[in-house]
N, C-alpha and C. Protein backbone atom coordinates (compact mmCIF):
# COMPACT_ATOMS: atom_id res chain seq x y z
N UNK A 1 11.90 26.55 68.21
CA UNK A 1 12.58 27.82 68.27
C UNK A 1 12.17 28.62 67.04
N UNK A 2 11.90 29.70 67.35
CA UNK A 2 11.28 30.64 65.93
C UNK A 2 12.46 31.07 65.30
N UNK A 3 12.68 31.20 63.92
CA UNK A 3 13.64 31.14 63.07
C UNK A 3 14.57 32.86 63.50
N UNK A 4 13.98 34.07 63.85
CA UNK A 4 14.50 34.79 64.15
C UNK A 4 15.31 34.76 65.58
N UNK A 5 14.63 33.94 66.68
CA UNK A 5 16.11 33.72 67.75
C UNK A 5 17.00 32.80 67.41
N UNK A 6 16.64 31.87 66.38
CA UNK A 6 17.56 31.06 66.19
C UNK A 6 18.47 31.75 65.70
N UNK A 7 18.09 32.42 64.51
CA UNK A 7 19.24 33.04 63.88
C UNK A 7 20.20 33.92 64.31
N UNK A 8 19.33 34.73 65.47
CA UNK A 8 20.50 35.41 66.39
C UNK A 8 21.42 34.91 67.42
N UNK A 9 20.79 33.99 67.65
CA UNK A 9 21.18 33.18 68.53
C UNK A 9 22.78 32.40 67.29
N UNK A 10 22.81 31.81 66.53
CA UNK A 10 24.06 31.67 65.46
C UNK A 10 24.68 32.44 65.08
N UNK A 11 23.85 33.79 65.08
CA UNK A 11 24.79 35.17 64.81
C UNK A 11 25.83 35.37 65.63
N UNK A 12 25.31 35.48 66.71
CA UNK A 12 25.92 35.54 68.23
C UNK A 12 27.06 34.74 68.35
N UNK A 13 27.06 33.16 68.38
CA UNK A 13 27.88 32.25 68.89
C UNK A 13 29.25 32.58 67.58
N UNK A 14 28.12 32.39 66.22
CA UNK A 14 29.79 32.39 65.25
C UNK A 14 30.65 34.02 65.65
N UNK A 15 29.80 34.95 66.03
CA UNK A 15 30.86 35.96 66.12
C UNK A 15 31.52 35.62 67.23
N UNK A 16 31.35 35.55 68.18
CA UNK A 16 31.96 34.85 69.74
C UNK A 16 33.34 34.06 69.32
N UNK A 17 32.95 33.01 68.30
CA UNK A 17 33.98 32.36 68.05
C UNK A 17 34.52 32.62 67.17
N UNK A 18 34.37 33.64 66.45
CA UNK A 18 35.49 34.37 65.65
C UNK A 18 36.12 35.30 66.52
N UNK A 19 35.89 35.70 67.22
CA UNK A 19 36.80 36.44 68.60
C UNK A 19 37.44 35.82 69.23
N UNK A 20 37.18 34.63 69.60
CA UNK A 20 38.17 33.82 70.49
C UNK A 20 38.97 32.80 69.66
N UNK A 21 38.98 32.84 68.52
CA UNK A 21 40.00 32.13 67.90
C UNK A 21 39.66 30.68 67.56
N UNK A 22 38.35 30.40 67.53
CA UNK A 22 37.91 29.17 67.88
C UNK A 22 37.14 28.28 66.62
N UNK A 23 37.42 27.30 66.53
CA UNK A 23 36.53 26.42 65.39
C UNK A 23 34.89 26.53 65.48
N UNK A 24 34.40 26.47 64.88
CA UNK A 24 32.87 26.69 64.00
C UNK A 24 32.49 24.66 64.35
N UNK A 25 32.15 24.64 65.41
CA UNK A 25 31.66 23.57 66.12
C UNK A 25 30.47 23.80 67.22
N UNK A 26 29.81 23.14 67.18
CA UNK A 26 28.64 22.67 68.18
C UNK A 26 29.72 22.96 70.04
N UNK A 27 28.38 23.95 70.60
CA UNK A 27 29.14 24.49 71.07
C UNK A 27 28.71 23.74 72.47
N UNK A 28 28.34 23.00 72.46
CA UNK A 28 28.21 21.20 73.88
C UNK A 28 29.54 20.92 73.24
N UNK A 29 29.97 20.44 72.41
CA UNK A 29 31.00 19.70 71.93
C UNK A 29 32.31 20.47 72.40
N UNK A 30 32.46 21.76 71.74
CA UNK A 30 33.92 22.77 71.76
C UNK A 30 33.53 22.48 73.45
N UNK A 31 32.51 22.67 74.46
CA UNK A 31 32.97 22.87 75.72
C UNK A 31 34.02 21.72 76.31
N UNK A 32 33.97 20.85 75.93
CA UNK A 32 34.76 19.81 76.35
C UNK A 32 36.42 19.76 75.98
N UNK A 33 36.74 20.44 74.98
CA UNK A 33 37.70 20.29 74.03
C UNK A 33 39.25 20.78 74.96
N UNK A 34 40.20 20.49 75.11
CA UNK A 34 41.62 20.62 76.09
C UNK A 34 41.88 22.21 75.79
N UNK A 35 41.94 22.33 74.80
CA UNK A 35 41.93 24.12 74.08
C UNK A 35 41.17 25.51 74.77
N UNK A 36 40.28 24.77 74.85
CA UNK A 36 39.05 26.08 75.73
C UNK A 36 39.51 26.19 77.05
N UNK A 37 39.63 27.75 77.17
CA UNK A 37 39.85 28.56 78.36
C UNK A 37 38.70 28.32 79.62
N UNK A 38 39.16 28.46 80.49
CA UNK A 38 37.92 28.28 81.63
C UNK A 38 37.19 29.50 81.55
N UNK A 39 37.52 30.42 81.04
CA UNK A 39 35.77 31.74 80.68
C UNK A 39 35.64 31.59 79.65
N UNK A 40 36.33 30.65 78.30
CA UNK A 40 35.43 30.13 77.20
C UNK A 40 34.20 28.93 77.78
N UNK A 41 35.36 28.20 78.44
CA UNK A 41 34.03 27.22 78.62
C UNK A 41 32.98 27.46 79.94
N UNK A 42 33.16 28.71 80.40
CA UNK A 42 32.19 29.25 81.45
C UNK A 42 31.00 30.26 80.11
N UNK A 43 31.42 30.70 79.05
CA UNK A 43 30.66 31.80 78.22
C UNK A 43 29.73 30.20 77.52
N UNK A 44 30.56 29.70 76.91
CA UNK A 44 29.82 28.22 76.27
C UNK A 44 28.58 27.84 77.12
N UNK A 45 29.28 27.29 78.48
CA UNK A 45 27.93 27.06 79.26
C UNK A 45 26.76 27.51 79.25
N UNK A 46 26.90 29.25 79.37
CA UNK A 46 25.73 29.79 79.58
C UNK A 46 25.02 30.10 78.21
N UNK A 47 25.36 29.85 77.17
CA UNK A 47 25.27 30.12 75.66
C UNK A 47 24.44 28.66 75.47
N UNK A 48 24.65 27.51 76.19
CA UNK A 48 24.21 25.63 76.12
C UNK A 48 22.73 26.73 76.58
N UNK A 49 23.25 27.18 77.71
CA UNK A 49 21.81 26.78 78.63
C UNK A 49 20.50 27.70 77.96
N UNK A 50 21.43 28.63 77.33
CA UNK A 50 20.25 29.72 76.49
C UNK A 50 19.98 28.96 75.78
N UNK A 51 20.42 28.45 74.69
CA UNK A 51 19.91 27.79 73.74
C UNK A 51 19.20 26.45 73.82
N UNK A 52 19.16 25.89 74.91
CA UNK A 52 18.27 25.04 75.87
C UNK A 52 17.01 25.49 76.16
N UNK A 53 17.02 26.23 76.79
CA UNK A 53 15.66 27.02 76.75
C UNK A 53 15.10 27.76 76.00
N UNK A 54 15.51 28.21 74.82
CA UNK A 54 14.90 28.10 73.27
C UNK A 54 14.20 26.87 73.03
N UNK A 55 15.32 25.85 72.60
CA UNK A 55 14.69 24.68 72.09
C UNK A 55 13.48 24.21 72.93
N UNK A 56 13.72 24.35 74.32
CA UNK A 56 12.20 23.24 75.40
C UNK A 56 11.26 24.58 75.21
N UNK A 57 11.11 25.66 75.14
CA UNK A 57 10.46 26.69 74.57
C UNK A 57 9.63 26.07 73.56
N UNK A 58 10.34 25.68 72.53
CA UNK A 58 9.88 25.59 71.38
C UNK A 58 8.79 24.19 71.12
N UNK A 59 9.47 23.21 71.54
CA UNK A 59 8.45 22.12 72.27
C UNK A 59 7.66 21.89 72.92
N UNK A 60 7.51 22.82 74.07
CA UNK A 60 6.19 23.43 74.32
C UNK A 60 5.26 23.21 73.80
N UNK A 61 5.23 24.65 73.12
CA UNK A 61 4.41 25.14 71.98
C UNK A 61 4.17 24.71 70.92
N UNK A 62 4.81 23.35 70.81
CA UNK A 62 4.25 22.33 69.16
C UNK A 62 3.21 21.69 70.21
């Protein structure tokens, strides 16, 4: 992952979860958690899967 989507990509999630009230955790992990709303853990999902396809992106290309 090239250091500039990564970084937006963290920009992104910590503001997300400073909006929803939420701990500064790995965000596979918070999806599981009894606390998370079903459109938190529907926004999480699709936030896994972006950042999924960054990372196999990035492996690729090594």
């Amino acid at each position: 992952m090239t250091g500039h989507h990564e970084s937006r990509l963290c920009d992104l999630y910590g503001r997300w979860l400073s909006s929803q009230g939420l701990p500064a955790m790995s965000a596979d992990e918070l999806l599981f958690e009894p606390y998370v709303s079903k459109p938190q853990a529907k926004w999480l999902g699709r936030f896994c899967r972006v950042w999924n396809c960054f990372v196999d992106g990035n492996r690729r290309q090594q």
